[in-house]
N, C-alpha and C. Protein backbone atom coordinates (compact mmCIF):
# COMPACT_ATOMS: atom_id res chain seq x y z
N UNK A 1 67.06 94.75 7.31
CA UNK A 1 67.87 95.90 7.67
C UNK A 1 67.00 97.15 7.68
N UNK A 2 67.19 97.66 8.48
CA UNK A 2 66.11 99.02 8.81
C UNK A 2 67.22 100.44 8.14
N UNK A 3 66.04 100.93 7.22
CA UNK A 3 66.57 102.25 6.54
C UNK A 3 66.68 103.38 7.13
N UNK A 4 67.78 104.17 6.75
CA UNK A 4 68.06 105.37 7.55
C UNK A 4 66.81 106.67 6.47
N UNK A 5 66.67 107.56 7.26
CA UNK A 5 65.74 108.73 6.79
C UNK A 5 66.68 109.24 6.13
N UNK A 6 66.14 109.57 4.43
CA UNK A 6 67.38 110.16 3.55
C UNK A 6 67.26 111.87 3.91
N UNK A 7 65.68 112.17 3.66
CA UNK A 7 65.76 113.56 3.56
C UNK A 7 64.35 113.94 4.59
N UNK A 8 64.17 115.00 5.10
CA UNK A 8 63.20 115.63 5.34
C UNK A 8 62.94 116.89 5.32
N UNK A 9 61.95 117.07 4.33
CA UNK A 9 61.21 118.29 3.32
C UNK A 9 60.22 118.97 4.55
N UNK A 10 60.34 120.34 5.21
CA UNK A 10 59.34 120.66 5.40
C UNK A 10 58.71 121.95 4.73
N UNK A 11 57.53 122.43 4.77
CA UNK A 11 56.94 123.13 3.84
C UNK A 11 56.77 124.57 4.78
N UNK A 12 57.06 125.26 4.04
CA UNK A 12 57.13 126.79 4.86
C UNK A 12 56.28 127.98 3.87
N UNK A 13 55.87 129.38 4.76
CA UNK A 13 54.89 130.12 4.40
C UNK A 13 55.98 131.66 3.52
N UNK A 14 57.20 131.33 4.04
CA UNK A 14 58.15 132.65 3.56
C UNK A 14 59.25 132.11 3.36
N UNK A 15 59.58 131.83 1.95
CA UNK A 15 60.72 131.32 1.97
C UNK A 15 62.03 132.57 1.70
N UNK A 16 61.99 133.41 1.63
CA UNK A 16 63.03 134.90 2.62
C UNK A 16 63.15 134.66 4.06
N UNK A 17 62.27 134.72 4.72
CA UNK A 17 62.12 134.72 6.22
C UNK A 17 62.76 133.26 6.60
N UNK A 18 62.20 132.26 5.82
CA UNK A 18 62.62 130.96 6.65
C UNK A 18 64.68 130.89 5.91
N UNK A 19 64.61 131.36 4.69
CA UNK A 19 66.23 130.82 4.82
C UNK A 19 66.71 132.04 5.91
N UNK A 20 66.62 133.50 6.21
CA UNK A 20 67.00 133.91 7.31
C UNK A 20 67.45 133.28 8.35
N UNK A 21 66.50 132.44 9.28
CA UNK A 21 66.37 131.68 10.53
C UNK A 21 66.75 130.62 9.80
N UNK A 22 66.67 129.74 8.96
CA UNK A 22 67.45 128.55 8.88
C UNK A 22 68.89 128.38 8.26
N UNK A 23 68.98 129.28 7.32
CA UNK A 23 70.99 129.23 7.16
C UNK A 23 71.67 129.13 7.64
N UNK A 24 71.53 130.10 9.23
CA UNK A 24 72.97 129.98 10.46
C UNK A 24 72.32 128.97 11.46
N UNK A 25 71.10 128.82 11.42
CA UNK A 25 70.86 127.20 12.72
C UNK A 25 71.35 126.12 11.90
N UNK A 26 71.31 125.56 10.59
CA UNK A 26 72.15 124.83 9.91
C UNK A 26 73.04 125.04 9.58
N UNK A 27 73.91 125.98 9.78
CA UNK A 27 75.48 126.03 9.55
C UNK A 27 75.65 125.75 10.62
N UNK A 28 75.07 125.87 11.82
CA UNK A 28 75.77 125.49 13.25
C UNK A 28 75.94 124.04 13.34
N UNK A 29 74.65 123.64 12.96
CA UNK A 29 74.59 121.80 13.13
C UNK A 29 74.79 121.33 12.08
N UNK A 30 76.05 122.14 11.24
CA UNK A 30 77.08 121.65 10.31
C UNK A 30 76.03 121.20 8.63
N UNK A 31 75.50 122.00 8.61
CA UNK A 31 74.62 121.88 7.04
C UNK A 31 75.32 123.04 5.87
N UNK A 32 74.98 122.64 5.18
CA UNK A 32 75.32 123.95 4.34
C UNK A 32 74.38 124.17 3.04
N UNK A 33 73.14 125.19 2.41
CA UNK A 33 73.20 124.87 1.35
C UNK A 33 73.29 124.46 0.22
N UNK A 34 72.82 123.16 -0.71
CA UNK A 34 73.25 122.56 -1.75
C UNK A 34 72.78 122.96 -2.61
N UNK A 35 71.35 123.14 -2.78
CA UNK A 35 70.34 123.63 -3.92
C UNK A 35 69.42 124.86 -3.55
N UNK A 36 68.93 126.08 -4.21
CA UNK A 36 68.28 127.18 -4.01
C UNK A 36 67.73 127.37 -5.16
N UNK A 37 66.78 127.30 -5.04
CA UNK A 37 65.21 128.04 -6.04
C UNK A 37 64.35 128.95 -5.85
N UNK A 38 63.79 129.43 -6.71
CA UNK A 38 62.59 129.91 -6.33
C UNK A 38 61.65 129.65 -5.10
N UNK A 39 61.61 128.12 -4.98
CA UNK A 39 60.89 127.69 -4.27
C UNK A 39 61.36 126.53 -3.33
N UNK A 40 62.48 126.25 -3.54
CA UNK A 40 63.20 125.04 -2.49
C UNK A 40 64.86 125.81 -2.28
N UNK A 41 65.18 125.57 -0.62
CA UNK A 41 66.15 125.57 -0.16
C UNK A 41 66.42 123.72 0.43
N UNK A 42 67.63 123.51 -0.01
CA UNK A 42 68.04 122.31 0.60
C UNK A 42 69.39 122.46 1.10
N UNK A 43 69.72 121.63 2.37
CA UNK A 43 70.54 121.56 3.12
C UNK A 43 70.97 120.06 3.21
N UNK A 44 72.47 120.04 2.97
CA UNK A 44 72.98 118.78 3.50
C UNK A 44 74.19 118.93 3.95
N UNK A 45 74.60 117.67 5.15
CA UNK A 45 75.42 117.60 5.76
C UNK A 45 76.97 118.32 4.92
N UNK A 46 77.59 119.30 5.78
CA UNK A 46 78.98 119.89 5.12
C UNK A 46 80.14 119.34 5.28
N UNK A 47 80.52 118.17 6.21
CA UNK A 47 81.56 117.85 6.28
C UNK A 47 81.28 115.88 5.67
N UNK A 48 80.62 115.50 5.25
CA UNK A 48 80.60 114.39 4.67
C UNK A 48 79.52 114.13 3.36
N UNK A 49 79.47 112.79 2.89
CA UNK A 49 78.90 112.53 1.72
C UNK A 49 77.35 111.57 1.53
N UNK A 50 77.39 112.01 2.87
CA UNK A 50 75.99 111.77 3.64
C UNK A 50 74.58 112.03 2.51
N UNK A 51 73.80 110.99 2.49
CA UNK A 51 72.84 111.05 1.25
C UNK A 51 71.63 111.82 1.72
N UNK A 52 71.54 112.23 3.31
CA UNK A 52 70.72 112.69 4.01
C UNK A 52 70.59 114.34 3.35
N UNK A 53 69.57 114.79 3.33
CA UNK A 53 69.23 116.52 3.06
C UNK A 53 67.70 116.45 3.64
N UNK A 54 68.24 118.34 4.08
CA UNK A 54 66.75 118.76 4.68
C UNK A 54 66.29 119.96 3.95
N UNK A 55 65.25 119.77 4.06
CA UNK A 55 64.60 120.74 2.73
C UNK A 55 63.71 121.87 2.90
N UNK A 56 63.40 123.14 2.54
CA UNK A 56 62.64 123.83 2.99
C UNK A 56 61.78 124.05 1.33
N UNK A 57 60.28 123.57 1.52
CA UNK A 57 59.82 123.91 0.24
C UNK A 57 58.64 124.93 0.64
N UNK A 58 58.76 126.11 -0.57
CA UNK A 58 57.70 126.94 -0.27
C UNK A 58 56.05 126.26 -0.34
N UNK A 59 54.96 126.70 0.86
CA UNK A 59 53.83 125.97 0.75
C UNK A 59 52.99 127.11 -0.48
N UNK A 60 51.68 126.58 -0.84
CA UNK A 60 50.85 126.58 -2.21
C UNK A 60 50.53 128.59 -1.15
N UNK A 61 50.30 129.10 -2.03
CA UNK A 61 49.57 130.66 -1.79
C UNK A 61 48.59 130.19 -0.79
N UNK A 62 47.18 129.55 -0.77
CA UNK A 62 46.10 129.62 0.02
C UNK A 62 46.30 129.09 1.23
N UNK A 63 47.64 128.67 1.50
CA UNK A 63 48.04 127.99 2.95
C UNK A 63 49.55 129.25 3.63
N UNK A 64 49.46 130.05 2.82
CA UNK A 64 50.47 130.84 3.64
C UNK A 64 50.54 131.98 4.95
N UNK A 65 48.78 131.44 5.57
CA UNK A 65 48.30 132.30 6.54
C UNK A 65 48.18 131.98 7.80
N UNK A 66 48.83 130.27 7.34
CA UNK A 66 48.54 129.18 8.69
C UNK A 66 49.81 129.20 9.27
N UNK A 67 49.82 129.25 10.36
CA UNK A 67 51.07 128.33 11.58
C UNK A 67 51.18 127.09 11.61
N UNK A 68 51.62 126.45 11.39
CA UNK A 68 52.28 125.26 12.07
C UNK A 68 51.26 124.36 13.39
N UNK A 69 50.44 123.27 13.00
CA UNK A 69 50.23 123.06 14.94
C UNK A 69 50.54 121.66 14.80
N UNK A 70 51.19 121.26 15.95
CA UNK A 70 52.43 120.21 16.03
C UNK A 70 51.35 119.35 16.41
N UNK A 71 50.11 119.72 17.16
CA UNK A 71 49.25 118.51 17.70
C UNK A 71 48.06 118.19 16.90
N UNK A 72 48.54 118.50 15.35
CA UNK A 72 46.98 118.22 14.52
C UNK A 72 48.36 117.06 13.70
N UNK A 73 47.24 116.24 12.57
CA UNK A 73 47.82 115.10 12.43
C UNK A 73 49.51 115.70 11.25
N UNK A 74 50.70 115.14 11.14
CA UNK A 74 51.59 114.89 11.01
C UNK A 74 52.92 116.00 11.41
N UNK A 75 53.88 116.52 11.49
CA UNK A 75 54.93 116.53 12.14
C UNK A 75 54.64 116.78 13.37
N UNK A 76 55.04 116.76 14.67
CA UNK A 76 55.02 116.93 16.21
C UNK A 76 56.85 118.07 16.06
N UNK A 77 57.40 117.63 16.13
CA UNK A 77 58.85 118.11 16.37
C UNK A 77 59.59 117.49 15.47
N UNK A 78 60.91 118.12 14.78
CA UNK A 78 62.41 117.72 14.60
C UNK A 78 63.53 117.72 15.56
N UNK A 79 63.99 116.58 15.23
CA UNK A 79 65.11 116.91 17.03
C UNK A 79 66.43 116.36 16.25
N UNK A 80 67.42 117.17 16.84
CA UNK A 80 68.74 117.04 16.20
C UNK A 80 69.39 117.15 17.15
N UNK A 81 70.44 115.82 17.45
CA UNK A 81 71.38 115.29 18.45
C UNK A 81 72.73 116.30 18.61
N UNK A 82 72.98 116.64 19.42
CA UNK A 82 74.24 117.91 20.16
C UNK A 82 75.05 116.81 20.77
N UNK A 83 76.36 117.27 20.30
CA UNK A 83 77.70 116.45 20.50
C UNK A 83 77.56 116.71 22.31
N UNK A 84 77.22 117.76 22.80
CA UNK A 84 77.33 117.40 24.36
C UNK A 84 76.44 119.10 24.73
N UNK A 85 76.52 119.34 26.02
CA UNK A 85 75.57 120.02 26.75
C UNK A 85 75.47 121.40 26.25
N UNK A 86 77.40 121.55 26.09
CA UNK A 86 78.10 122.90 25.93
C UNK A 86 77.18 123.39 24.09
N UNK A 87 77.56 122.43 23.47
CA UNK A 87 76.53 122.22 22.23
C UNK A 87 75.23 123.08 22.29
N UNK A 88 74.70 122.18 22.88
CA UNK A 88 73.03 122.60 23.10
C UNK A 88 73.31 124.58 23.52
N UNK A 89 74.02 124.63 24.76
CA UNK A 89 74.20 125.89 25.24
C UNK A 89 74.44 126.82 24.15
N UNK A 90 75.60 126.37 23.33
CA UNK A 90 75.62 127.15 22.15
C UNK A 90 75.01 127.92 21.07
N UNK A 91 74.07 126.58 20.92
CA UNK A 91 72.89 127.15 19.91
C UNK A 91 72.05 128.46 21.09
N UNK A 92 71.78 127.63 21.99
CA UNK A 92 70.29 128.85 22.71
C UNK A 92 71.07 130.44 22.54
N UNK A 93 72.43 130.28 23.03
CA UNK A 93 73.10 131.69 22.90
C UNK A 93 72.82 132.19 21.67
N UNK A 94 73.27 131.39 20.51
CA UNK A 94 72.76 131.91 19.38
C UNK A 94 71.53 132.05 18.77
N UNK A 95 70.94 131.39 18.99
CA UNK A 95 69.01 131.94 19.08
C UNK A 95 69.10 133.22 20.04
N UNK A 96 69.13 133.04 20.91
CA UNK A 96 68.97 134.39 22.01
C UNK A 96 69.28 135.49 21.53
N UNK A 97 70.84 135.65 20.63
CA UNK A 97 71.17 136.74 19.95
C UNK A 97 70.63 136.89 18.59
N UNK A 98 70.00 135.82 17.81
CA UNK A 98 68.91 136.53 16.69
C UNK A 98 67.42 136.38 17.36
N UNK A 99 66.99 136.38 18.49
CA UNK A 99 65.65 136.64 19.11
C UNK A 99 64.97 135.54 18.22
N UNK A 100 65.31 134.52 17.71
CA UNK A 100 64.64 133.34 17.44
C UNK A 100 63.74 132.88 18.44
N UNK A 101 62.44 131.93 18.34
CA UNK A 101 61.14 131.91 19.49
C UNK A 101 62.15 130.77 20.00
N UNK A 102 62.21 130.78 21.53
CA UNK A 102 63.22 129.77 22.78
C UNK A 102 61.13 129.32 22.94
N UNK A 103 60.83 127.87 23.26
CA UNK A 103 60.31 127.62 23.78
C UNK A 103 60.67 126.72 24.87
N UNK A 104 61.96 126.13 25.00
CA UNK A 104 62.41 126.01 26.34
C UNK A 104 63.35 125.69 26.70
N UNK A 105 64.22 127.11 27.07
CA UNK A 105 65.26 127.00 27.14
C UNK A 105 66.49 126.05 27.75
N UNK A 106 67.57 125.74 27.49
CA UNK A 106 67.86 124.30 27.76
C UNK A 106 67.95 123.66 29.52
N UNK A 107 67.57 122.70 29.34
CA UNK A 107 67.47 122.19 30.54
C UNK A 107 67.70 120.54 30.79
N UNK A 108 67.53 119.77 31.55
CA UNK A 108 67.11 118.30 31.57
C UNK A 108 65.24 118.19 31.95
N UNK A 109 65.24 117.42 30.86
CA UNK A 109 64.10 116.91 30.91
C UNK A 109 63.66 115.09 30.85
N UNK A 110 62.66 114.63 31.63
CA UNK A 110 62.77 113.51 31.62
C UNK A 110 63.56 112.73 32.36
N UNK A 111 64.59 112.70 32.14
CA UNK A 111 66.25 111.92 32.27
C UNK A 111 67.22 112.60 32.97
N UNK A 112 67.69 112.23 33.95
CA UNK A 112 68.64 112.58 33.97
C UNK A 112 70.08 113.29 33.94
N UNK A 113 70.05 112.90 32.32
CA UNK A 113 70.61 112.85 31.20
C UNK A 113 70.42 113.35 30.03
N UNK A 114 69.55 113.50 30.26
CA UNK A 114 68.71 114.24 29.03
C UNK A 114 68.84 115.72 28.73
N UNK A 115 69.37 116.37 28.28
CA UNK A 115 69.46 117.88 28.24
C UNK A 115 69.42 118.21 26.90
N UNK A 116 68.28 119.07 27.07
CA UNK A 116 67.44 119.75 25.49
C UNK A 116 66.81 121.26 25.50
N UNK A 117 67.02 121.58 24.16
CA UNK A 117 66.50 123.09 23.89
C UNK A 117 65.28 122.55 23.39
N UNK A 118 64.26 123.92 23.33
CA UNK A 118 63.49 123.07 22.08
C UNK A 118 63.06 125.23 22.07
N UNK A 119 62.93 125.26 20.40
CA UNK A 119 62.57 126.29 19.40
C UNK A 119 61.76 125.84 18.52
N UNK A 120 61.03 127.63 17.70
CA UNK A 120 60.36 127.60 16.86
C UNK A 120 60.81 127.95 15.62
N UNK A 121 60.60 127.59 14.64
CA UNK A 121 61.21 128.34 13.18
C UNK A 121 59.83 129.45 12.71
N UNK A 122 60.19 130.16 11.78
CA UNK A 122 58.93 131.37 11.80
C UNK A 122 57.55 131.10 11.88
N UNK A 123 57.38 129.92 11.20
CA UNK A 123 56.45 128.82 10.96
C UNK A 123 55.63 128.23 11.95
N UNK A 124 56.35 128.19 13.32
CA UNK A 124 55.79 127.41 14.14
C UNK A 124 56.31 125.78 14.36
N UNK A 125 56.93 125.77 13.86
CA UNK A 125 57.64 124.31 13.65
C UNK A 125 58.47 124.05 14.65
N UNK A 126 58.26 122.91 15.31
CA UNK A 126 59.24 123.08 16.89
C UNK A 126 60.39 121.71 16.07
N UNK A 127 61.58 122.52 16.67
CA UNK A 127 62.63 122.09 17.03
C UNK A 127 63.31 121.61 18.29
N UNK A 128 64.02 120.51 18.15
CA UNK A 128 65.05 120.04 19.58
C UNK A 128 65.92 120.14 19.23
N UNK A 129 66.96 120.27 20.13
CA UNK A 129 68.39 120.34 19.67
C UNK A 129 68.87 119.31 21.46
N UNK A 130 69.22 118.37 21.64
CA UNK A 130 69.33 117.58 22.46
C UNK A 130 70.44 116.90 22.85
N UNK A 131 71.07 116.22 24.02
CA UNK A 131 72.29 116.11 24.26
C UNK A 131 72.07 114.84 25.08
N UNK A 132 72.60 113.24 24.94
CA UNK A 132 72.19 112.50 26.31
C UNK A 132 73.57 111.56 25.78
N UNK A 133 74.84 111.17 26.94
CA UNK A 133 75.68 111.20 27.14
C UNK A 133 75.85 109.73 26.81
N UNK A 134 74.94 108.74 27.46
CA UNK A 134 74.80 107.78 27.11
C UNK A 134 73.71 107.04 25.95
N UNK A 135 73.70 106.72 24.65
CA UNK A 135 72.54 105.72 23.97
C UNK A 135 72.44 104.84 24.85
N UNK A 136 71.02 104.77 24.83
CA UNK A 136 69.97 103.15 24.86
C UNK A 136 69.54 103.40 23.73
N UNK A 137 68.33 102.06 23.91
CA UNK A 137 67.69 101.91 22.29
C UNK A 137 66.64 102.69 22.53
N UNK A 138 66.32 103.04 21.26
CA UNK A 138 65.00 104.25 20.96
C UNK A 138 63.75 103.47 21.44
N UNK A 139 64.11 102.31 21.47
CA UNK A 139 62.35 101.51 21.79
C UNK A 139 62.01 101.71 23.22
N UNK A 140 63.22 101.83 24.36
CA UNK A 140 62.70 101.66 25.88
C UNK A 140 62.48 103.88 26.18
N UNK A 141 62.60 104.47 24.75
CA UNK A 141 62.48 105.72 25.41
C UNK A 141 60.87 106.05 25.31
N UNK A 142 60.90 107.15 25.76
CA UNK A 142 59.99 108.13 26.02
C UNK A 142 59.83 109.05 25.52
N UNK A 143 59.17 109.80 24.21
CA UNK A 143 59.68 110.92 24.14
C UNK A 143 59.84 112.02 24.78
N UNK A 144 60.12 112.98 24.99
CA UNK A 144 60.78 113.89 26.19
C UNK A 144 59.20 114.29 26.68
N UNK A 145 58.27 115.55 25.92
CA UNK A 145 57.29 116.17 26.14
C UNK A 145 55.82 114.61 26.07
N UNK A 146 55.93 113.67 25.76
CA UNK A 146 54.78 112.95 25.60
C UNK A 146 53.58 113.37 26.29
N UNK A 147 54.35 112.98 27.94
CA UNK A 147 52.93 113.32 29.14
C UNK A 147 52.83 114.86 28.80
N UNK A 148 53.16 115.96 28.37
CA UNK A 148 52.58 116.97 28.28
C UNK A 148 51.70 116.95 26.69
N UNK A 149 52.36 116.25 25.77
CA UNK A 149 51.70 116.15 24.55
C UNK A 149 50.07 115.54 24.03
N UNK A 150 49.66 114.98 25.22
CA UNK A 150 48.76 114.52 25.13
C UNK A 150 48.09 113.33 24.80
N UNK A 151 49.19 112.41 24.66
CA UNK A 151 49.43 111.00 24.01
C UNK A 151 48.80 110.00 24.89
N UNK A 152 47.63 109.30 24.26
CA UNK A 152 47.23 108.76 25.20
C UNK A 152 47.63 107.77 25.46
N UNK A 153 47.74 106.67 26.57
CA UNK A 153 48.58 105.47 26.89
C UNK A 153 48.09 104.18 26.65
């Protein structure tokens, strides 16, 4: 049986600045605050009992000068599934009105079917927020940006 992802922790340079930009993009995609520290904000699902949480932990002092780069080795993107298009539209409006970084604003990409935002958090950390009407299995996809990502074949 294949395990679901309980939590994912990412590590940030301002943790003022990042709960700013992340409180109302996770209240939208239904999170809410569970735990707040000094040094960790965590978020889990608000309308169920879901074991899943996402985490914002402050990074060490001598790393708080760096950005984020999605193409050195580990995270690339987080992508979080939108009940439908109007969804996706929603959020960009609401990025647009806190001037959050749009790196591309929603569109179809790839597919069809496929219709996705994708943003930055202060950090540099890219986000999807994505919409595709029909599942297939994750094995026959593609990820959206690959051929631009540099992935070799």
């Amino acid at each position: 049986m294949a395990r679901l992802v309980k939590q994912v922790n990412l590590t940030i340079t301002d943790l003022a600045r990042s709960k700013a930009f992340y409180e109302p993009v996770m209240r939208y995609l239904g999170y809410e605050i569970v735990v707040q520290n000094r040094r960790d904000i965590v978020f889990a699902p608000a309308d169920s009992d879901s074991p899943f949480s996402f985490a914002l932990h402050w990074s060490r002092p001598e790393n708080r000068g760096r950005e984020h780069d999605r193409d050195a080795p580990g995270l690339h993107h987080l992508a979080f599934d939108a009940e439908s298009r109007e969804d996706v539209d929603g959020l960009y409006a609401f990025l647009k009105e806190t001037g959050a970084r749009v790196l591309y604003p929603p569109g179809v990409c790839c597919e069809p079917d496929y219709y996705a935002l994708f943003f930055a958090d202060p950090d540099g950390i890219v986000i999807e927020f994505s919409h595709r009407p029909r599942r297939e299995s994750v094995r026959s996809e593609a990820a959206p940006d690959a051929a631009q990502g540099g992935v070799a074949e």
